[in-house]
PDB file of N, CA and C in Angstrom:
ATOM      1  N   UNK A   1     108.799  67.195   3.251  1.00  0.00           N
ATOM      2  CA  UNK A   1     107.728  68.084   2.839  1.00  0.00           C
ATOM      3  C   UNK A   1     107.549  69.164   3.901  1.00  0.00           C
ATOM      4  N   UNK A   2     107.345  70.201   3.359  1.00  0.00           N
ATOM      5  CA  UNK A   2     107.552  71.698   4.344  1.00  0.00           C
ATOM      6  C   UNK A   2     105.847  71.558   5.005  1.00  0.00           C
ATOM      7  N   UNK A   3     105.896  71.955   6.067  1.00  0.00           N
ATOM      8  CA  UNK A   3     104.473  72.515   6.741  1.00  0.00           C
ATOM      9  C   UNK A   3     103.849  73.502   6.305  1.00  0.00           C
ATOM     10  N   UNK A   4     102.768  73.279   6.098  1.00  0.00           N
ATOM     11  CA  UNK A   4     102.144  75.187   6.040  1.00  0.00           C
ATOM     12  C   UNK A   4     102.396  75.839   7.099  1.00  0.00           C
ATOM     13  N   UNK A   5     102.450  76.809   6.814  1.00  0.00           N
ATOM     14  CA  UNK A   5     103.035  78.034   7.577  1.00  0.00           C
ATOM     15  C   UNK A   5     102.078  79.215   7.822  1.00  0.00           C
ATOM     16  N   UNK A   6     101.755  79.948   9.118  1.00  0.00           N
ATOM     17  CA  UNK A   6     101.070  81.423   8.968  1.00  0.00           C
ATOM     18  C   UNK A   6     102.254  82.422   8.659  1.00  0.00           C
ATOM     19  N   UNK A   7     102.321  83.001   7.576  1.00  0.00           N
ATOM     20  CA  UNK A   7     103.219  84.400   7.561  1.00  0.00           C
ATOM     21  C   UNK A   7     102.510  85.235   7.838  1.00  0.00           C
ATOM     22  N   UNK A   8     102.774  86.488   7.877  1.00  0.00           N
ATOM     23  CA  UNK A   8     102.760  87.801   8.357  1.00  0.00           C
ATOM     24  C   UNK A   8     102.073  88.159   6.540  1.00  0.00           C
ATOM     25  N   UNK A   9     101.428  88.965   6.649  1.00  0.00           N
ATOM     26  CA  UNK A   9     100.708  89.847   5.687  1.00  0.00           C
ATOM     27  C   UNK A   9     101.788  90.171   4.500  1.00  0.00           C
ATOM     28  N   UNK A  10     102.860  91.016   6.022  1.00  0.00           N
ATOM     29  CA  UNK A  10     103.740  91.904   4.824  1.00  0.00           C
ATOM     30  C   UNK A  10     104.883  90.649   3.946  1.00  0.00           C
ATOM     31  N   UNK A  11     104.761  89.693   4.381  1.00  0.00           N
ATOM     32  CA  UNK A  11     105.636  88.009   3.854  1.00  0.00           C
ATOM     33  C   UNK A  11     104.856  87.978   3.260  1.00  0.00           C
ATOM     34  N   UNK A  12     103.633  87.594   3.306  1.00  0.00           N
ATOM     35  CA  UNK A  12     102.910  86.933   1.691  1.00  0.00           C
ATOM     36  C   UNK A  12     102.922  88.285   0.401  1.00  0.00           C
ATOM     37  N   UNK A  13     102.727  89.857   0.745  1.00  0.00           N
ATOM     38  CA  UNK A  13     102.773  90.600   0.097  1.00  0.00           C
ATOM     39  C   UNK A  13     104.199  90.433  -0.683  1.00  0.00           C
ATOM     40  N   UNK A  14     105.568  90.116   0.074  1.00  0.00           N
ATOM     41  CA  UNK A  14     106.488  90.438  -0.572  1.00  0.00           C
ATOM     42  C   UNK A  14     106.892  88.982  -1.903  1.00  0.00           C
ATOM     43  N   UNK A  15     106.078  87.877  -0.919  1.00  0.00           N
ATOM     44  CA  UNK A  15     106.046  86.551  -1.858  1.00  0.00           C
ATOM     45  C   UNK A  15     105.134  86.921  -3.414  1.00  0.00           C
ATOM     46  N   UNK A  16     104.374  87.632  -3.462  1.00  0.00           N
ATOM     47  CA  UNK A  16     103.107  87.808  -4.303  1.00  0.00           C
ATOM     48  C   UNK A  16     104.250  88.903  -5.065  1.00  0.00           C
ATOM     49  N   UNK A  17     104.801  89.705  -4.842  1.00  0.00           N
ATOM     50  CA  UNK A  17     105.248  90.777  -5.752  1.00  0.00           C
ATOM     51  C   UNK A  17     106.552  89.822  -6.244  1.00  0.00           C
ATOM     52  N   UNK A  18     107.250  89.065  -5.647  1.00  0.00           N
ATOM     53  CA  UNK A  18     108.031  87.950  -6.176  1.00  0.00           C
ATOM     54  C   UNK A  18     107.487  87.357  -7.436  1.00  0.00           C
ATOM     55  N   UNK A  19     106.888  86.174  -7.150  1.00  0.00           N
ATOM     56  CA  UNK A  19     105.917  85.716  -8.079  1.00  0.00           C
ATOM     57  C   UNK A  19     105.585  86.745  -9.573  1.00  0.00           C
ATOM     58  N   UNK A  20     105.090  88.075  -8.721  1.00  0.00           N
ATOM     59  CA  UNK A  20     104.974  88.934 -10.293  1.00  0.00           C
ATOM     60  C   UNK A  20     105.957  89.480 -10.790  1.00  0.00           C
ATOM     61  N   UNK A  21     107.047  89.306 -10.591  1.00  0.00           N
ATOM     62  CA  UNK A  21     108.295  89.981 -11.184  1.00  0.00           C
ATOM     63  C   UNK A  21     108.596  89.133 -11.693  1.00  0.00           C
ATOM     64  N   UNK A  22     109.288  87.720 -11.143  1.00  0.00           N
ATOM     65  CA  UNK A  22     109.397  86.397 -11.757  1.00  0.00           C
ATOM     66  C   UNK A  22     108.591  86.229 -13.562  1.00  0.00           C
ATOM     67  N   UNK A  23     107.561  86.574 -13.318  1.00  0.00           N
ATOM     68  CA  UNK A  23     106.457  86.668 -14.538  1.00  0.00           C
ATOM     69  C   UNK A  23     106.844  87.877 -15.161  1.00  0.00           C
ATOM     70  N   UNK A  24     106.984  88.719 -15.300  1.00  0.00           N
ATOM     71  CA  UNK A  24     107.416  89.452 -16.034  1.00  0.00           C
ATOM     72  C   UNK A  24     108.776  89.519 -16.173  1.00  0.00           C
ATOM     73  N   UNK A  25     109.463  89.249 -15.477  1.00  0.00           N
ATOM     74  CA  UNK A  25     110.767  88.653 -16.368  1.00  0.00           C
ATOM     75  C   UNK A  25     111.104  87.662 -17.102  1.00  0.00           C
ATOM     76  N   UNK A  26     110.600  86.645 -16.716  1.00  0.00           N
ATOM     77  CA  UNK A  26     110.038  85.935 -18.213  1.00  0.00           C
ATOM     78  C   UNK A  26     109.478  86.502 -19.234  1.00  0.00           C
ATOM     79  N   UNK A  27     108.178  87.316 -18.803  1.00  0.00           N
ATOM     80  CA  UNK A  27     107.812  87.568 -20.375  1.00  0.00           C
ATOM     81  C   UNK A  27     108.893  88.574 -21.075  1.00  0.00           C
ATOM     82  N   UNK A  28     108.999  89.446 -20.264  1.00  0.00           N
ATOM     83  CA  UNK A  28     110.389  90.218 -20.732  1.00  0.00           C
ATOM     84  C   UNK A  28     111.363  89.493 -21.491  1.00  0.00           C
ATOM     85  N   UNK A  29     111.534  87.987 -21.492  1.00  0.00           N
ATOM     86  CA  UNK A  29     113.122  87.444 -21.501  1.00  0.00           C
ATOM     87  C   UNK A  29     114.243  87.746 -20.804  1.00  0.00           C
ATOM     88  N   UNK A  30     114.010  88.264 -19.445  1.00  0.00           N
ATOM     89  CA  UNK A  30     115.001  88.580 -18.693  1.00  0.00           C
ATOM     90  C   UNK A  30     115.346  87.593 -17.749  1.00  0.00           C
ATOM     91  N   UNK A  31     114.715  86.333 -17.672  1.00  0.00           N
ATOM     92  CA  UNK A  31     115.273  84.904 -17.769  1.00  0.00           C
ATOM     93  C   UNK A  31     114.520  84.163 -18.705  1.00  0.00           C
ATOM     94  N   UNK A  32     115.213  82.594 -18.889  1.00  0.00           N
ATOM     95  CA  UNK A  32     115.084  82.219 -19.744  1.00  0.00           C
ATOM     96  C   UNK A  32     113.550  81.316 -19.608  1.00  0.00           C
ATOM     97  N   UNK A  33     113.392  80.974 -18.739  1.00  0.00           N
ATOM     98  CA  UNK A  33     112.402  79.919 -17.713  1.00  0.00           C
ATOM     99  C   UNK A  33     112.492  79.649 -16.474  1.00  0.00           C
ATOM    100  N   UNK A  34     111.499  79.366 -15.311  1.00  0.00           N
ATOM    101  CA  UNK A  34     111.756  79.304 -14.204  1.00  0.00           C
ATOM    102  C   UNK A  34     112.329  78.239 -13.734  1.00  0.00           C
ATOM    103  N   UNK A  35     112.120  76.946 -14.544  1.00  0.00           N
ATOM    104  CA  UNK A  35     113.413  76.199 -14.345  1.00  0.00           C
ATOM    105  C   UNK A  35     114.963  76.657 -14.658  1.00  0.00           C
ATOM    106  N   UNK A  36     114.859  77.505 -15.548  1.00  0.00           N
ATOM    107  CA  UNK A  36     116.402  77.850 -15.887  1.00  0.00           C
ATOM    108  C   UNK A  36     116.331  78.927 -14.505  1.00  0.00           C
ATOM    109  N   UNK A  37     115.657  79.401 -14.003  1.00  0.00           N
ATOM    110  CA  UNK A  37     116.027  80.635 -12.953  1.00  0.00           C
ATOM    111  C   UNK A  37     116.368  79.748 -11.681  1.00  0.00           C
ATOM    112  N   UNK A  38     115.889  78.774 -11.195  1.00  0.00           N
ATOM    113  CA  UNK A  38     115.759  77.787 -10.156  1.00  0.00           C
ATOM    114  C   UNK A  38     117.498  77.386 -10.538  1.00  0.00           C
ATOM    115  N   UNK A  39     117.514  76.685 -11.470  1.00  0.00           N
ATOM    116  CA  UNK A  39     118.970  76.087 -11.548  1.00  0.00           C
ATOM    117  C   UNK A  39     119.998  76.953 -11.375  1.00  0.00           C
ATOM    118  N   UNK A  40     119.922  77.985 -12.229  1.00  0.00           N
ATOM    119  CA  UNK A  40     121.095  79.053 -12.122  1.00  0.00           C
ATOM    120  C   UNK A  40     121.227  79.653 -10.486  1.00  0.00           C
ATOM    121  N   UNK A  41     120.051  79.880 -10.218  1.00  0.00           N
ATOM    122  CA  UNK A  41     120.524  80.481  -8.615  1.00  0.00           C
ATOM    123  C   UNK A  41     119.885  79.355  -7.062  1.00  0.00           C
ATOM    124  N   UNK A  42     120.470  78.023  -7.627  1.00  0.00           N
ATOM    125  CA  UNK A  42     120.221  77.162  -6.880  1.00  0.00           C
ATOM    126  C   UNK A  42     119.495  77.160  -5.939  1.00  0.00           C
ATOM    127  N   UNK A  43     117.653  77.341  -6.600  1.00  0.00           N
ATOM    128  CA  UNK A  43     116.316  77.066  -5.673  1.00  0.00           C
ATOM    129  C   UNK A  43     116.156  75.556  -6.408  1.00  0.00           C
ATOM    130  N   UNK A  44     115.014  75.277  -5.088  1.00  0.00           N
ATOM    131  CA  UNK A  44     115.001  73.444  -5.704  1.00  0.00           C
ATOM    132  C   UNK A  44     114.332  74.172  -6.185  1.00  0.00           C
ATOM    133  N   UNK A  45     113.837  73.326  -7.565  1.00  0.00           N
ATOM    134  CA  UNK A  45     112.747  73.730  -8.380  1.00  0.00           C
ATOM    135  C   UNK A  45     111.223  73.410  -7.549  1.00  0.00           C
ATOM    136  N   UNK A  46     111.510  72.470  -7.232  1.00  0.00           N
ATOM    137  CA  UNK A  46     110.136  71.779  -6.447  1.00  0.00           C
ATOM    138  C   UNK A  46     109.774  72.477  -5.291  1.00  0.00           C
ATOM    139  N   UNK A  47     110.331  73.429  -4.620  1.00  0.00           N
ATOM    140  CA  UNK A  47     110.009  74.116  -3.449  1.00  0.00           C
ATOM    141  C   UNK A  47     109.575  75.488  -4.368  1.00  0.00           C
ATOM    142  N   UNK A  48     110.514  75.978  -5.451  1.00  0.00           N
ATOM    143  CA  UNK A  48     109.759  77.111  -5.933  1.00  0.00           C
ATOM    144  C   UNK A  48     108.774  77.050  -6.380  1.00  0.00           C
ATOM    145  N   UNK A  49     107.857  75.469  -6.875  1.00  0.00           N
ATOM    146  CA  UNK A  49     106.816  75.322  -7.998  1.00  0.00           C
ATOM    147  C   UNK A  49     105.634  75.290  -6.783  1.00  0.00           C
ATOM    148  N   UNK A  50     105.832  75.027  -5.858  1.00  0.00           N
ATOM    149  CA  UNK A  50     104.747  74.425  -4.582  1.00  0.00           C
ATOM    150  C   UNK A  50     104.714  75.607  -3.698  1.00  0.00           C
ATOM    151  N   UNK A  51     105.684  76.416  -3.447  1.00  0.00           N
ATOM    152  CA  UNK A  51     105.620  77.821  -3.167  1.00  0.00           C
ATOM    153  C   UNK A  51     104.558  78.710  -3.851  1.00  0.00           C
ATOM    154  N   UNK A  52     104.639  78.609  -5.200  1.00  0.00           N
ATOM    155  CA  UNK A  52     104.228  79.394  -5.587  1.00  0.00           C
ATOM    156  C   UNK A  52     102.558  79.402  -6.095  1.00  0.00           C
ATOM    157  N   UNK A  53     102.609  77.896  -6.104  1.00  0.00           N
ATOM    158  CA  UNK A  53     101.158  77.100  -5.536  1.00  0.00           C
ATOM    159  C   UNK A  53     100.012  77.494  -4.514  1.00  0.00           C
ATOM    160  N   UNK A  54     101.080  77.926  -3.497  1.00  0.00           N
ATOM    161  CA  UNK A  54     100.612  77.772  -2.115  1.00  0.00           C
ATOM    162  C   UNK A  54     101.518  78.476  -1.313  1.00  0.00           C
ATOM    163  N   UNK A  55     101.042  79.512  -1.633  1.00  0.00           N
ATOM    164  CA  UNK A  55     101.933  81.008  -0.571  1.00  0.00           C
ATOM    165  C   UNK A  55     102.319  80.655   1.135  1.00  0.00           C
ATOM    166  N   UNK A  56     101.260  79.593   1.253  1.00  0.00           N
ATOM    167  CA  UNK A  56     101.590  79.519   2.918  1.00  0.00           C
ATOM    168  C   UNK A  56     102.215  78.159   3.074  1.00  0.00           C
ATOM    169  N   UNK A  57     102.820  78.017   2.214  1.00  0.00           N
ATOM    170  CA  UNK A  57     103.807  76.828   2.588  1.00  0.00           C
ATOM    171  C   UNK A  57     105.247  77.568   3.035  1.00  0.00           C
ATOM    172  N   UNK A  58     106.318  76.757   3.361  1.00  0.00           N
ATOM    173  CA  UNK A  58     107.430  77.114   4.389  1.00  0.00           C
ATOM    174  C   UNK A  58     108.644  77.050   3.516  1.00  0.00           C
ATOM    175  N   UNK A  59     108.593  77.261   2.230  1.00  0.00           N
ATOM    176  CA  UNK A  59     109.803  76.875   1.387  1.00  0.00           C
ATOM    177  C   UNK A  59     110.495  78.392   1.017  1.00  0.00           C
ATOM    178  N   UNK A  60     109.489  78.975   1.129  1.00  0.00           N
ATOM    179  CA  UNK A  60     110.247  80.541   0.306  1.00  0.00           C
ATOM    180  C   UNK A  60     111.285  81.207   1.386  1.00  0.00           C
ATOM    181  N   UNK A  61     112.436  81.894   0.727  1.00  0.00           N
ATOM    182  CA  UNK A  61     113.597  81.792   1.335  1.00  0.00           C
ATOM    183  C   UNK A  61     113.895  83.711   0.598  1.00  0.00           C
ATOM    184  N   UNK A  62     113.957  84.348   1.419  1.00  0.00           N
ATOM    185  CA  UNK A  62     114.453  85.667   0.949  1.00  0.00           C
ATOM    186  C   UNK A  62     115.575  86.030  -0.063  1.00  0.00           C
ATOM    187  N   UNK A  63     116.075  85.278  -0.148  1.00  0.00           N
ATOM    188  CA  UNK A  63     117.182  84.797  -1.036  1.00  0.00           C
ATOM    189  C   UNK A  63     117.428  84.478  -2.320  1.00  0.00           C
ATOM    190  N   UNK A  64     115.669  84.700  -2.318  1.00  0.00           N
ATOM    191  CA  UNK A  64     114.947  83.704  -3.946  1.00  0.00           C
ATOM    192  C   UNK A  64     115.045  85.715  -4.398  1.00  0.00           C
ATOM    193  N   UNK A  65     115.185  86.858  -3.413  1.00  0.00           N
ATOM    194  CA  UNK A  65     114.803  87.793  -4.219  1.00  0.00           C
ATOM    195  C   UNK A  65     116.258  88.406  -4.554  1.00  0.00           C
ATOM    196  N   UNK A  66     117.015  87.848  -4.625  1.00  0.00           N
ATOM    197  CA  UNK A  66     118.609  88.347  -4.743  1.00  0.00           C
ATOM    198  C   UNK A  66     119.008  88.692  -6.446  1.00  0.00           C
ATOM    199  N   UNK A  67     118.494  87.383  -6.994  1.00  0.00           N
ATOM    200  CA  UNK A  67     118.599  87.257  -8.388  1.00  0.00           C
ATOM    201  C   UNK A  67     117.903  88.670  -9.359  1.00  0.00           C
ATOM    202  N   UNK A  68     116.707  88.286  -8.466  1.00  0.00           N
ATOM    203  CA  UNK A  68     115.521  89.439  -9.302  1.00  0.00           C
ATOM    204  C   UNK A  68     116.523  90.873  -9.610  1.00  0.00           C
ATOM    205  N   UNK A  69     116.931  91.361  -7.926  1.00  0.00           N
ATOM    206  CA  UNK A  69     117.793  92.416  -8.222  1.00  0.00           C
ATOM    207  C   UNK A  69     119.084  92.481  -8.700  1.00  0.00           C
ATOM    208  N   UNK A  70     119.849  91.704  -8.716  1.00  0.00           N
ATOM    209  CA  UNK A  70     120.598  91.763  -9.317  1.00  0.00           C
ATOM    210  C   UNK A  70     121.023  91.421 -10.703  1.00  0.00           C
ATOM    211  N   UNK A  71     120.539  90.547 -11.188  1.00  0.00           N
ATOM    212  CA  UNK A  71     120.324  90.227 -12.342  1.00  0.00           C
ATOM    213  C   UNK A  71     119.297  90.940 -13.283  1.00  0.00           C
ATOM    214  N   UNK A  72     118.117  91.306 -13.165  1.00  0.00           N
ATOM    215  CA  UNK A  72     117.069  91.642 -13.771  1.00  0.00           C
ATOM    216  C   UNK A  72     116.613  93.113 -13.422  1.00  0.00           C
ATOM    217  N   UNK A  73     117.135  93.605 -12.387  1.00  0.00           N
ATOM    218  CA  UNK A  73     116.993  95.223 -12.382  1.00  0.00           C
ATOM    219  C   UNK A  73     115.634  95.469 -11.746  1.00  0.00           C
ATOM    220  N   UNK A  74     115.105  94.510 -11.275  1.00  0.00           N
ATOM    221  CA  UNK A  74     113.729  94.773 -10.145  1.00  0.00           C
ATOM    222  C   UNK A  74     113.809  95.199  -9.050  1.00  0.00           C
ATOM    223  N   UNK A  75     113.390  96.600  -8.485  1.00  0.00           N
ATOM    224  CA  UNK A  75     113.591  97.302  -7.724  1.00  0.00           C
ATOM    225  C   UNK A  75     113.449  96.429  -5.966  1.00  0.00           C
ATOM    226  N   UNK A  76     114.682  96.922  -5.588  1.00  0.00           N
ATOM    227  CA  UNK A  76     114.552  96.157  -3.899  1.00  0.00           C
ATOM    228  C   UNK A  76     113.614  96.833  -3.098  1.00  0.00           C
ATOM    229  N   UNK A  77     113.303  98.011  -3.628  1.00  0.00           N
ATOM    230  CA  UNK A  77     112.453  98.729  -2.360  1.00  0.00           C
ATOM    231  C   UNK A  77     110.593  97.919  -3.170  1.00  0.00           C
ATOM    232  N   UNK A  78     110.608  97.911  -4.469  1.00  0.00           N
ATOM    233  CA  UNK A  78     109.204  97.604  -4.606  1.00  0.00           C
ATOM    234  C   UNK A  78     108.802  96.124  -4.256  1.00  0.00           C
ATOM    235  N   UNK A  79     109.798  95.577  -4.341  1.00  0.00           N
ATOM    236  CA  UNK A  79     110.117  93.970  -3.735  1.00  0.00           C
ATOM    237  C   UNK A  79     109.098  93.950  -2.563  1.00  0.00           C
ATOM    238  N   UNK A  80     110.102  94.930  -1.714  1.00  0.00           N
ATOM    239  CA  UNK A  80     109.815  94.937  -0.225  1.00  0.00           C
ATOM    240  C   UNK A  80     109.012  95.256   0.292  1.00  0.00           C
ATOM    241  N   UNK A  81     108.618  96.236  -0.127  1.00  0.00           N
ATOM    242  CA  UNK A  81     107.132  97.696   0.091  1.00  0.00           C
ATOM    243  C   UNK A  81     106.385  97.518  -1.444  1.00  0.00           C
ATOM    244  N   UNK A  82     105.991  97.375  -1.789  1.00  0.00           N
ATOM    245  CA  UNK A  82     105.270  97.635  -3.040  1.00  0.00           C
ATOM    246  C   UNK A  82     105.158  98.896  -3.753  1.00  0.00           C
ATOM    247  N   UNK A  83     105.921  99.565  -2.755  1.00  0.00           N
ATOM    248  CA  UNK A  83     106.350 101.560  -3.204  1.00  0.00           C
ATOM    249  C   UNK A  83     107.154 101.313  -4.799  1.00  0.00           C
ATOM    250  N   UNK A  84     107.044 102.463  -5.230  1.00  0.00           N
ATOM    251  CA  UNK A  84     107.748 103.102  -6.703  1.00  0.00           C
ATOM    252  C   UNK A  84     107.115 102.062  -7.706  1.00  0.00           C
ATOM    253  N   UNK A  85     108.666 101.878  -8.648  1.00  0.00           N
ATOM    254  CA  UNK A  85     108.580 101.012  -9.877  1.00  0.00           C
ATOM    255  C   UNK A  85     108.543  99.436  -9.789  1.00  0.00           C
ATOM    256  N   UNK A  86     108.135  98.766 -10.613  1.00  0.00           N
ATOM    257  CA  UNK A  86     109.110  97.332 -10.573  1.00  0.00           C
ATOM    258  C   UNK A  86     110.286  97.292 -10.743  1.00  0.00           C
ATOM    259  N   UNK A  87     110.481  97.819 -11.712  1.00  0.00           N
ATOM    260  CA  UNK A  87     112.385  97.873 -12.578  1.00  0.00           C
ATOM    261  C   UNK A  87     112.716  99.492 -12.360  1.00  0.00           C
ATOM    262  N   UNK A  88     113.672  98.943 -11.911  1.00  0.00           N
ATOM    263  CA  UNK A  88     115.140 100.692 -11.869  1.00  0.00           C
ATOM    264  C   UNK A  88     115.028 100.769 -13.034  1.00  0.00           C
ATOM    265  N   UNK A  89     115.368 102.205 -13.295  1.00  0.00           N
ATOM    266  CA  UNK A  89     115.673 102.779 -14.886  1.00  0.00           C
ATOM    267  C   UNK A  89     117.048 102.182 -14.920  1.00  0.00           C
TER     268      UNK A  89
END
């Protein structure tokens, strides 16, 4: 079991815009479910579900935002900064 963790502002900001892209790519159908997103890009499911629970836990992994962009067309800079769009044209 991971520790809670203090992140940095701009870490929980970029976890929180995670989380909302995640959600709208679902509702989109631009995955299928977050278990199907967990399996396909091998997050435990159980670290993404408790993550997302609880922002200051120690499970979230930068890595979780790879998929978003590449797969789903969610902008890396709004990821990062909350600047521009969600999704590239």
């Amino acid at each position: 079991m991971s520790k809670r963790r203090v992140y940095s502002k701009y870490t929980l900001d970029v976890m929180e815009r995670f989380f909302d892209a995640i959600e709208e790519c679902r509702k989109n159908k631009l995955i299928k479910s977050y278990t199907d997103f967990c399996k396909d890009n091998n997050i435990d499911k159980a670290h993404f579900y408790t993550q997302r629970k609880d922002l200051n836990r120690g499970f979230f992994e930068v890595g979780w935002l790879v998929p978003l962009i590449d797969n789903c067309g969610v902008s890396s800079l709004w990821l990062l900064t909350g600047k521009g769009m969600m999704f590239v044209k």
